[in-house]
PDB file of N, CA and C in Angstrom:
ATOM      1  N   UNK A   1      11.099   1.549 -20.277  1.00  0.00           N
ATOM      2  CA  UNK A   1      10.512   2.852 -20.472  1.00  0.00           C
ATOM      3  C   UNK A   1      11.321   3.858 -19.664  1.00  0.00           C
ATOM      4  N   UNK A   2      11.722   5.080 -20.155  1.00  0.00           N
ATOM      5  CA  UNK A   2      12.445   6.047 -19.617  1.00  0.00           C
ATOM      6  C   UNK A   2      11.787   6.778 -18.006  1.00  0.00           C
ATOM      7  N   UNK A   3      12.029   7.289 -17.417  1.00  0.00           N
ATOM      8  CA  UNK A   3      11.577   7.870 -16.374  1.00  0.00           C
ATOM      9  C   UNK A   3      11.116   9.092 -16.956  1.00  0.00           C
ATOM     10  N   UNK A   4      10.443  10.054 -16.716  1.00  0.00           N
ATOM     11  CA  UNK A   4      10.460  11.372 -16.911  1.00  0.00           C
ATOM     12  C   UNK A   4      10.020  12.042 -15.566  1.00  0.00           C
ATOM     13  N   UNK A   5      10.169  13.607 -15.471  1.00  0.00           N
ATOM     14  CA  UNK A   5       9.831  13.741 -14.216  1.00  0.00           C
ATOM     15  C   UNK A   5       8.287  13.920 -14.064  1.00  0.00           C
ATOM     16  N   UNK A   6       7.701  13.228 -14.832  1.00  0.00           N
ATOM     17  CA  UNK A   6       6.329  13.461 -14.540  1.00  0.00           C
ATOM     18  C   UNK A   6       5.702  12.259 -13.756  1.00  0.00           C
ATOM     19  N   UNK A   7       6.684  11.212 -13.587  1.00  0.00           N
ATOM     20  CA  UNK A   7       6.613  10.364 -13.051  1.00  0.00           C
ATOM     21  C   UNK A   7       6.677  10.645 -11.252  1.00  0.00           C
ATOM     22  N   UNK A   8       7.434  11.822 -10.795  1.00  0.00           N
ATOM     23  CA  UNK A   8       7.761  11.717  -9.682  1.00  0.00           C
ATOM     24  C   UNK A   8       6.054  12.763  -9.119  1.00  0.00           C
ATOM     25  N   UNK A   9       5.620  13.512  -9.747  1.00  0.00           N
ATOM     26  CA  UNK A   9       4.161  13.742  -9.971  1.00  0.00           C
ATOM     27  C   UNK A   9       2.907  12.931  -9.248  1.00  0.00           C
ATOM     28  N   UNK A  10       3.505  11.555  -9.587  1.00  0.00           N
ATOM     29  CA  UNK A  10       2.517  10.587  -9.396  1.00  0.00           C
ATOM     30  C   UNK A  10       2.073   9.966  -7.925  1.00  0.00           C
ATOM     31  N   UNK A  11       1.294  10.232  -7.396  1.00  0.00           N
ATOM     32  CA  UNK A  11       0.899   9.549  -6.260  1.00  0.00           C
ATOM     33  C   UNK A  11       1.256   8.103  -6.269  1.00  0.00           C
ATOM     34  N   UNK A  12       1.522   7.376  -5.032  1.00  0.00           N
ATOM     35  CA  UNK A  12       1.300   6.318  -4.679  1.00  0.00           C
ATOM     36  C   UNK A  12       0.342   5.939  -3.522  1.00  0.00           C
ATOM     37  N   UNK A  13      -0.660   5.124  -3.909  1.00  0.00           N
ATOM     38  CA  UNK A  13      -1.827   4.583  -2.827  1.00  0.00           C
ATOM     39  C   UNK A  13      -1.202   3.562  -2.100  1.00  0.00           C
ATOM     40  N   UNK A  14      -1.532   3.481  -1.030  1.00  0.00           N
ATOM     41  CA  UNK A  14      -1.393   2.251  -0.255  1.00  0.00           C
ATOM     42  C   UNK A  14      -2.212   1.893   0.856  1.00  0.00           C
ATOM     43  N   UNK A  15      -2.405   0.601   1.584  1.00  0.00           N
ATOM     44  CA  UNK A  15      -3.338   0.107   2.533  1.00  0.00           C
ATOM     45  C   UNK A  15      -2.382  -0.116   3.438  1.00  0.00           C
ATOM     46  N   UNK A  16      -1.595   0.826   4.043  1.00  0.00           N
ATOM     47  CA  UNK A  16      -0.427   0.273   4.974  1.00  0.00           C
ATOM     48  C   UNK A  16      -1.193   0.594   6.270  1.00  0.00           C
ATOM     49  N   UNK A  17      -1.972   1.318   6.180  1.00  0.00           N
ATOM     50  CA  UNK A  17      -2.983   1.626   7.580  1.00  0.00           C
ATOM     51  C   UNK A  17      -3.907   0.169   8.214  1.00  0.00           C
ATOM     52  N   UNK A  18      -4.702   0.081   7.124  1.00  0.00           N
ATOM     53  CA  UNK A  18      -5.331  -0.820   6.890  1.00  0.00           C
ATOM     54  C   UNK A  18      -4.776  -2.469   7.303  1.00  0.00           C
ATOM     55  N   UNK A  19      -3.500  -2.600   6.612  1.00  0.00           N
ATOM     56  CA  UNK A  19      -3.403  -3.975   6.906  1.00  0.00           C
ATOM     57  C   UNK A  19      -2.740  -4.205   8.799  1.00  0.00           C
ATOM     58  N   UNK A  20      -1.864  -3.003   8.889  1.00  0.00           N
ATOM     59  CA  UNK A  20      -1.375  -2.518  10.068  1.00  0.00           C
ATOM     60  C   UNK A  20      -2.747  -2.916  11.117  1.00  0.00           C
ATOM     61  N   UNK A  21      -3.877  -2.283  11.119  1.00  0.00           N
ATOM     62  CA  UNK A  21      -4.940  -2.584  12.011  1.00  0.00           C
ATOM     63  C   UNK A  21      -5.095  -4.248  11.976  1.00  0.00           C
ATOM     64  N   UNK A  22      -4.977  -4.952  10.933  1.00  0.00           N
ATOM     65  CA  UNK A  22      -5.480  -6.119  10.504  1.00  0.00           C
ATOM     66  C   UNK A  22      -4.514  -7.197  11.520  1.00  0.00           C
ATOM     67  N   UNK A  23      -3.372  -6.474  11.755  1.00  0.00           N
ATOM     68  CA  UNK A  23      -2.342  -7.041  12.345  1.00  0.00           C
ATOM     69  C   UNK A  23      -1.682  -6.893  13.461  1.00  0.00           C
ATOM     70  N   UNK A  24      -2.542  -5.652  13.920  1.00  0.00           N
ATOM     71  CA  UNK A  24      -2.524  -5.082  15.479  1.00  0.00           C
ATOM     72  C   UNK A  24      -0.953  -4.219  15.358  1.00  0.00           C
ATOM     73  N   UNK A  25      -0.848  -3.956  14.256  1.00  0.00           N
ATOM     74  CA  UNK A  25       0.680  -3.594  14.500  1.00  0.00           C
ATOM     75  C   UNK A  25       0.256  -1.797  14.676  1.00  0.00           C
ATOM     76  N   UNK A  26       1.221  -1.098  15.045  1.00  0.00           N
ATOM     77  CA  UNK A  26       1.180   0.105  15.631  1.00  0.00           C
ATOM     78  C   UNK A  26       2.528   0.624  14.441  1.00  0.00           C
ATOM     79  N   UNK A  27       2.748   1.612  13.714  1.00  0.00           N
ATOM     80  CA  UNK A  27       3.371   2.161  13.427  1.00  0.00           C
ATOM     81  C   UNK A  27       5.237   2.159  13.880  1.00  0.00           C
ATOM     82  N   UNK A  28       4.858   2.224  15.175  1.00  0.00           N
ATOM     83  CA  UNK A  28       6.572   1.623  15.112  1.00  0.00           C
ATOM     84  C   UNK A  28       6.628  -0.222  15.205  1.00  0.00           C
ATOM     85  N   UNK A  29       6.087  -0.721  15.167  1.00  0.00           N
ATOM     86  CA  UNK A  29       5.986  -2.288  15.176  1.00  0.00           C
ATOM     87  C   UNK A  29       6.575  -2.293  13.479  1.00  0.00           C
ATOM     88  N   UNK A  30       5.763  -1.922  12.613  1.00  0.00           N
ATOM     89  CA  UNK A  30       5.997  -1.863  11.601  1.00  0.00           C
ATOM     90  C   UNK A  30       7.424  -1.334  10.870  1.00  0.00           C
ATOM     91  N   UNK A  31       7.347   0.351  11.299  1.00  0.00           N
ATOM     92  CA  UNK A  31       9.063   0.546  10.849  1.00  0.00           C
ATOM     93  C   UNK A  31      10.195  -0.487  11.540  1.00  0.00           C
ATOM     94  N   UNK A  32      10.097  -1.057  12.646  1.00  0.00           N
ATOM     95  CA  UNK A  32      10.931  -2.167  13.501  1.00  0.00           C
ATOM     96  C   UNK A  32      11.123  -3.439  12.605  1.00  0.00           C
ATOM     97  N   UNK A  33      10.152  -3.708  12.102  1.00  0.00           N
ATOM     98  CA  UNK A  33      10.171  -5.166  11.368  1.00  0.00           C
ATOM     99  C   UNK A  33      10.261  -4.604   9.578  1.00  0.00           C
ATOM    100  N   UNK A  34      10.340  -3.333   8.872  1.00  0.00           N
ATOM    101  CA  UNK A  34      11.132  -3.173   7.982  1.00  0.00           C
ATOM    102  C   UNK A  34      12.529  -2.352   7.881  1.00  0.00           C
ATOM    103  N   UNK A  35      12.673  -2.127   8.851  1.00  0.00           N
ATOM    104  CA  UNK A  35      13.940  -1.405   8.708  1.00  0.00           C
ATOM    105  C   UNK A  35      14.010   0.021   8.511  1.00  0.00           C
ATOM    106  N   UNK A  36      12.643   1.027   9.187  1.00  0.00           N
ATOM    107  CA  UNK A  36      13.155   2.208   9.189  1.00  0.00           C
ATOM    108  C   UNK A  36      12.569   2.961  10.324  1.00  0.00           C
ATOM    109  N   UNK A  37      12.546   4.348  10.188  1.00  0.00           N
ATOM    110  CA  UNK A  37      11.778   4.965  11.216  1.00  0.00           C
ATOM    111  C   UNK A  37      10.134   5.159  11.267  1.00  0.00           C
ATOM    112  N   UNK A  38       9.718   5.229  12.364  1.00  0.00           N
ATOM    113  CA  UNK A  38       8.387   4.861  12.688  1.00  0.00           C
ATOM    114  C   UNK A  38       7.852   6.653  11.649  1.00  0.00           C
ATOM    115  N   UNK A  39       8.302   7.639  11.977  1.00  0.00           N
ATOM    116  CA  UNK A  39       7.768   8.550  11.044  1.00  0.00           C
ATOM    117  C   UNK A  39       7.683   8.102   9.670  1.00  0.00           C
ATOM    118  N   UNK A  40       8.555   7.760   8.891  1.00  0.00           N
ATOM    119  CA  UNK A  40       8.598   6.702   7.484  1.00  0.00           C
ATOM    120  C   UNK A  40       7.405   6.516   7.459  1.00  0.00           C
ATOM    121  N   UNK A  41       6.756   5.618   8.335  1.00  0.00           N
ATOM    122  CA  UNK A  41       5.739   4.862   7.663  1.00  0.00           C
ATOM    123  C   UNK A  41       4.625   5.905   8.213  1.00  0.00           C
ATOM    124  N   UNK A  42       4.432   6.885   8.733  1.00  0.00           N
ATOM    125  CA  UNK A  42       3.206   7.677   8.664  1.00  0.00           C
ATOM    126  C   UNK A  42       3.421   8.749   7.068  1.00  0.00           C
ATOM    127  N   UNK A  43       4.831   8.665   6.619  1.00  0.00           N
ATOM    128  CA  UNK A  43       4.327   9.359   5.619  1.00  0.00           C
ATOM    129  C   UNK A  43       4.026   8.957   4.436  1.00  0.00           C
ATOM    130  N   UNK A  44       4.088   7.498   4.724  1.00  0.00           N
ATOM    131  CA  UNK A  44       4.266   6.857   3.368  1.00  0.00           C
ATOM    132  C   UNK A  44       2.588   6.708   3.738  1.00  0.00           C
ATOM    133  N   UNK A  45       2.016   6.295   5.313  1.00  0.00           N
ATOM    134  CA  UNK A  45       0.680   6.363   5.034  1.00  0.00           C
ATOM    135  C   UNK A  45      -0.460   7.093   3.722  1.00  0.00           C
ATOM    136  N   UNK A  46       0.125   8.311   5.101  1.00  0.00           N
ATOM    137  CA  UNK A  46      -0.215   9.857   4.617  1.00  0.00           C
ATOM    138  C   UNK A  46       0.024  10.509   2.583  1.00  0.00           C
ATOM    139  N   UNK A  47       0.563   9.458   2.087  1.00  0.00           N
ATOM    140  CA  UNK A  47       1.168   9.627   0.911  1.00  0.00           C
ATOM    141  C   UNK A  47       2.048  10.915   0.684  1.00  0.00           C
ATOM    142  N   UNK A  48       2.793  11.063   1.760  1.00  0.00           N
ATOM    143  CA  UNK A  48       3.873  12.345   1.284  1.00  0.00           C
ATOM    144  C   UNK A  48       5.118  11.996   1.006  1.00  0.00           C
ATOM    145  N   UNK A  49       5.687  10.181   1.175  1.00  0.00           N
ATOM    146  CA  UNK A  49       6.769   9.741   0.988  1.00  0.00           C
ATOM    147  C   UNK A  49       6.047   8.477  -0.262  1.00  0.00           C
ATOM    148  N   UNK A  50       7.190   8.270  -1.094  1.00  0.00           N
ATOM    149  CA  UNK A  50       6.882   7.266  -2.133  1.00  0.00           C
ATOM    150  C   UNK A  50       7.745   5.979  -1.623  1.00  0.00           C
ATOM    151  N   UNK A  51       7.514   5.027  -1.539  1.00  0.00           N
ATOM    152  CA  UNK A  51       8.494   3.730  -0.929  1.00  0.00           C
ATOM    153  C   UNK A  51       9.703   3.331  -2.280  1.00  0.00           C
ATOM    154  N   UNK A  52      10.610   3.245  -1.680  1.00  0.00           N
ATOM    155  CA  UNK A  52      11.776   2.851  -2.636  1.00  0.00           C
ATOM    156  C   UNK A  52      11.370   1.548  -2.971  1.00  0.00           C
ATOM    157  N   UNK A  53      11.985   0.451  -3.941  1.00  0.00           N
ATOM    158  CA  UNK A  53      11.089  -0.664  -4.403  1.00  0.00           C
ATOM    159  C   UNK A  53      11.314  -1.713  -3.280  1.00  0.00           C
ATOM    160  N   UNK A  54      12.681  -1.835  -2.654  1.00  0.00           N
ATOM    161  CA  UNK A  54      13.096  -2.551  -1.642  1.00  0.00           C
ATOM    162  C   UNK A  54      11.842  -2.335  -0.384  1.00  0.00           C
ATOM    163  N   UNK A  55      11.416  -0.948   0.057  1.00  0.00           N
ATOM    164  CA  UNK A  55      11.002  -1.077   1.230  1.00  0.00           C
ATOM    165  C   UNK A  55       9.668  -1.473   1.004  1.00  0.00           C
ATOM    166  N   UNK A  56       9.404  -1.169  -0.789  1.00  0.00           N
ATOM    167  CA  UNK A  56       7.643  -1.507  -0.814  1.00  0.00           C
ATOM    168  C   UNK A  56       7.571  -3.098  -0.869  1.00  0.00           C
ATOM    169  N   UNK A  57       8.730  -4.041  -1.677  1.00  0.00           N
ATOM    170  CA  UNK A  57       8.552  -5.026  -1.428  1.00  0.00           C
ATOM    171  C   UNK A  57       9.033  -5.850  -0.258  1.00  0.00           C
ATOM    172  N   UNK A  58       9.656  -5.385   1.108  1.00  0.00           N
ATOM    173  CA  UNK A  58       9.835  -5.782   2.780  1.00  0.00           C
ATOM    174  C   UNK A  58       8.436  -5.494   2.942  1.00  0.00           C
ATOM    175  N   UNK A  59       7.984  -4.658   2.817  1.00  0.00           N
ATOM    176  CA  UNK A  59       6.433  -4.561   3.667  1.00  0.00           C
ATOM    177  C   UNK A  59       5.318  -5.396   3.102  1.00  0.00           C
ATOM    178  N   UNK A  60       5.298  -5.736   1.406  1.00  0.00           N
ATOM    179  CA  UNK A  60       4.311  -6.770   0.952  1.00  0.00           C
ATOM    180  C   UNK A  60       5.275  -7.968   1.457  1.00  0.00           C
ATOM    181  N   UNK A  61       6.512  -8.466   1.832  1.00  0.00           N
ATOM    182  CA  UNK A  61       6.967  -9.523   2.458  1.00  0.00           C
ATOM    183  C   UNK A  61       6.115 -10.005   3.505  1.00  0.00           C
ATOM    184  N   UNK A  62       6.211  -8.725   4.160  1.00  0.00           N
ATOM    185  CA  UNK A  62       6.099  -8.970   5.898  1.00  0.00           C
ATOM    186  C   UNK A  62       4.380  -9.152   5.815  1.00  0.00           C
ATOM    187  N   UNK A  63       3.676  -8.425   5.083  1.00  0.00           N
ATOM    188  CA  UNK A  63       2.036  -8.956   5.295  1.00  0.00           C
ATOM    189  C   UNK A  63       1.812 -10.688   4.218  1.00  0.00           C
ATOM    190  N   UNK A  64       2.759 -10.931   3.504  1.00  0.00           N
ATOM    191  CA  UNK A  64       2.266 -12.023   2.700  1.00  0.00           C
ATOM    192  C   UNK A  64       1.583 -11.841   1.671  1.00  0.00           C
ATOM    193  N   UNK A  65       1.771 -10.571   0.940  1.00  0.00           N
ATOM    194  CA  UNK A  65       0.800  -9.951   0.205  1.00  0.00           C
ATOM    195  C   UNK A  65       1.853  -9.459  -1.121  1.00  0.00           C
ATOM    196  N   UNK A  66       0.999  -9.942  -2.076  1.00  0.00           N
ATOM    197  CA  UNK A  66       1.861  -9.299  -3.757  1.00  0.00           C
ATOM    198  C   UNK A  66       1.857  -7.656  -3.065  1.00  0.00           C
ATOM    199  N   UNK A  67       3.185  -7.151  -3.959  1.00  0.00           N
ATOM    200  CA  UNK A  67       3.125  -5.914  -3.963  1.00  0.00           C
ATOM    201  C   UNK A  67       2.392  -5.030  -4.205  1.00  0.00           C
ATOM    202  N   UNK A  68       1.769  -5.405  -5.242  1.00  0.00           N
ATOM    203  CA  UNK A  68       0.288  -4.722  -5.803  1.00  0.00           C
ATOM    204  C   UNK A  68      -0.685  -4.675  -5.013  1.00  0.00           C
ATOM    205  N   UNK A  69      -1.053  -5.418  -4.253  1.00  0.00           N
ATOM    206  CA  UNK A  69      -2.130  -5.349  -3.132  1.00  0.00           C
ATOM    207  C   UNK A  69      -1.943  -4.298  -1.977  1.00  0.00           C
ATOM    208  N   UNK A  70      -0.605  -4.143  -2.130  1.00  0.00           N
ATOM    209  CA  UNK A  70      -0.433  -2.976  -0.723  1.00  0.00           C
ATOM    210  C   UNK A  70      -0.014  -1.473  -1.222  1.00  0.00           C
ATOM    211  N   UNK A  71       0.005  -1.850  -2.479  1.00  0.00           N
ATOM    212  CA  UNK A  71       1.029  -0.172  -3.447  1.00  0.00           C
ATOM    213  C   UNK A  71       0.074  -0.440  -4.438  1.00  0.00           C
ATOM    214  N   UNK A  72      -0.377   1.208  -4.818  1.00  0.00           N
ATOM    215  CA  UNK A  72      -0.702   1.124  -6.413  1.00  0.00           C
ATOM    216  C   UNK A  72      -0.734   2.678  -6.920  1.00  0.00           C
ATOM    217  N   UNK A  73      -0.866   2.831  -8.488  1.00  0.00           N
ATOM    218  CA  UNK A  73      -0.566   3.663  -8.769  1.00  0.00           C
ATOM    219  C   UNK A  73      -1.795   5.243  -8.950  1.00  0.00           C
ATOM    220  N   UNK A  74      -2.828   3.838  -9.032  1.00  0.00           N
ATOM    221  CA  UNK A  74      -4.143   4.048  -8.855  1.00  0.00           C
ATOM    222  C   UNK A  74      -4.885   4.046  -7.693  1.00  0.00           C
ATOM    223  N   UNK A  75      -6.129   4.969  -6.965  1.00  0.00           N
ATOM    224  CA  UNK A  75      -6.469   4.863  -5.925  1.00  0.00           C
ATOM    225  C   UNK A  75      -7.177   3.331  -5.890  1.00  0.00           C
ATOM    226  N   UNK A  76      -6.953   2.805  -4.454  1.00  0.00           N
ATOM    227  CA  UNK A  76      -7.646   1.701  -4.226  1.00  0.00           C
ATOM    228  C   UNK A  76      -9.282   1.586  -3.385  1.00  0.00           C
ATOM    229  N   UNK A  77      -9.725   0.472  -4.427  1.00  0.00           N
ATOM    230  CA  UNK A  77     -10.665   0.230  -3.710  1.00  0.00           C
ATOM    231  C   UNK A  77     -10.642  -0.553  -2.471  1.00  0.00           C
ATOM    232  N   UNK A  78     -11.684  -0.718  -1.264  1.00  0.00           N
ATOM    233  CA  UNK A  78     -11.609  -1.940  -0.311  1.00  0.00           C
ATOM    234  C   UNK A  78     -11.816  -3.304  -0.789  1.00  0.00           C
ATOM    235  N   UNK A  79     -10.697  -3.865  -0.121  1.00  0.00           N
ATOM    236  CA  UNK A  79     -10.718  -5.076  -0.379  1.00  0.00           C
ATOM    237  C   UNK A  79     -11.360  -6.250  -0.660  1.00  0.00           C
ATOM    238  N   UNK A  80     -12.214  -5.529   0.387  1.00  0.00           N
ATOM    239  CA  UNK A  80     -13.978  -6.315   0.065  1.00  0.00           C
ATOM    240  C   UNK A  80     -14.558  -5.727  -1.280  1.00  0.00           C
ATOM    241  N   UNK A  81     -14.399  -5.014  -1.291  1.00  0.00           N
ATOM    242  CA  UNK A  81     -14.980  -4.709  -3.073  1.00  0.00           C
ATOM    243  C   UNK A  81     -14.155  -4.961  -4.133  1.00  0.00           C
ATOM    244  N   UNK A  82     -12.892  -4.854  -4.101  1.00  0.00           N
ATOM    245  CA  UNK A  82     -11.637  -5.954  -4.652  1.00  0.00           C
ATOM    246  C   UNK A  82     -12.174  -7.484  -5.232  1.00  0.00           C
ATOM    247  N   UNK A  83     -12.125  -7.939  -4.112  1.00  0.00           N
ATOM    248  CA  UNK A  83     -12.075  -9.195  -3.567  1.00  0.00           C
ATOM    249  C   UNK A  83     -13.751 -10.039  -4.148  1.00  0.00           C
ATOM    250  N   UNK A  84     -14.372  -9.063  -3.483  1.00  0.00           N
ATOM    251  CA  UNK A  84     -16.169 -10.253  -3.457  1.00  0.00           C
ATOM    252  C   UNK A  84     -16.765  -8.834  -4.289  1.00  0.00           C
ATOM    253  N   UNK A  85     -16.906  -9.106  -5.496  1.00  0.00           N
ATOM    254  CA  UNK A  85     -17.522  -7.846  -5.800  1.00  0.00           C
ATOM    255  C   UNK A  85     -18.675  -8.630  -6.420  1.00  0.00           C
ATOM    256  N   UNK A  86     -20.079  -7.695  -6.231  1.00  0.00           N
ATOM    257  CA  UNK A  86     -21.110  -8.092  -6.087  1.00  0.00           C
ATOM    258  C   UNK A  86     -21.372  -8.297  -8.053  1.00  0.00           C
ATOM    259  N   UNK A  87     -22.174  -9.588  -7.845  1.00  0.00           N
ATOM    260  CA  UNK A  87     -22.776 -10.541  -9.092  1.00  0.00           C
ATOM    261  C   UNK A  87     -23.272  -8.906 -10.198  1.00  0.00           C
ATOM    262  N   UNK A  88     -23.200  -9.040 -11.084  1.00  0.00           N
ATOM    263  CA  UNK A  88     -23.777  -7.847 -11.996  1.00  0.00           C
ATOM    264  C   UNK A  88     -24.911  -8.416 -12.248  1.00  0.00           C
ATOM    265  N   UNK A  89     -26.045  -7.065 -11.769  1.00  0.00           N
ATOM    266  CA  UNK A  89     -27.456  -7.145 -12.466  1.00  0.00           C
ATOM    267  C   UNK A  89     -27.970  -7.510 -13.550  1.00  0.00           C
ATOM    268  N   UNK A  90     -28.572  -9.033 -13.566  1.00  0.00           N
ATOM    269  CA  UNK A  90     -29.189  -9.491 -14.974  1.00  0.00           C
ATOM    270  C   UNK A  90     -30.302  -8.305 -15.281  1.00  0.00           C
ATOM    271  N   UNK A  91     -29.909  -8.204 -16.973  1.00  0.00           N
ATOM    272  CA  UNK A  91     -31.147  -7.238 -17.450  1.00  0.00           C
ATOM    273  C   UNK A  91     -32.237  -7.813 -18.593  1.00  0.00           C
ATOM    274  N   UNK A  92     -32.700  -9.033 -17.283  1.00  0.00           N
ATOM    275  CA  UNK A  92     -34.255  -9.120 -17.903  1.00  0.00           C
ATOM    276  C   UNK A  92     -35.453  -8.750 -17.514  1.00  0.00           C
TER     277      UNK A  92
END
């Protein structure tokens, strides 16, 4: 599929905060163990930087996590609601 620039438009979500706490890592822990600067990853938090595909897939490396779980194109839900989402209401 072609690019268009409506593509560059597009937000990218991510849980880089999130898994970061999960892992005690601190923002420069993180740019240190992918290869960039510790600002990088507050903006990629912050969603004002989009991750090139290399750095989005070093960072789902480094947590053990498909890419999709840490990037999406769509806002994410919590994981726990991901993950264990509650039985749907029988309607009898």
């Amino acid at each position: 599929m072609p690019r268009t620039s409506k593509d560059d438009d597009l937000p990218v979500y991510n849980r880089l905060s999130v898994l970061r706490a999960e892992h005690g890592m601190s923002r420069q822990d993180l740019a240190k163990a992918v290869g960039v600067h510790y600002q990088t990853i507050g903006y990629l938090e912050r969603g004002e930087y989009k991750p090139s595909l290399v750095l989005a897939l070093r960072i789902a490396q480094l947590f053990k996590m498909p890419v999709e779980a840490v990037f999406s194109l769509d806002p994410m839900q919590p994981l726990s609601v991901q993950i264990f989402k509650p039985p749907a209401e029988s309607s009898s």
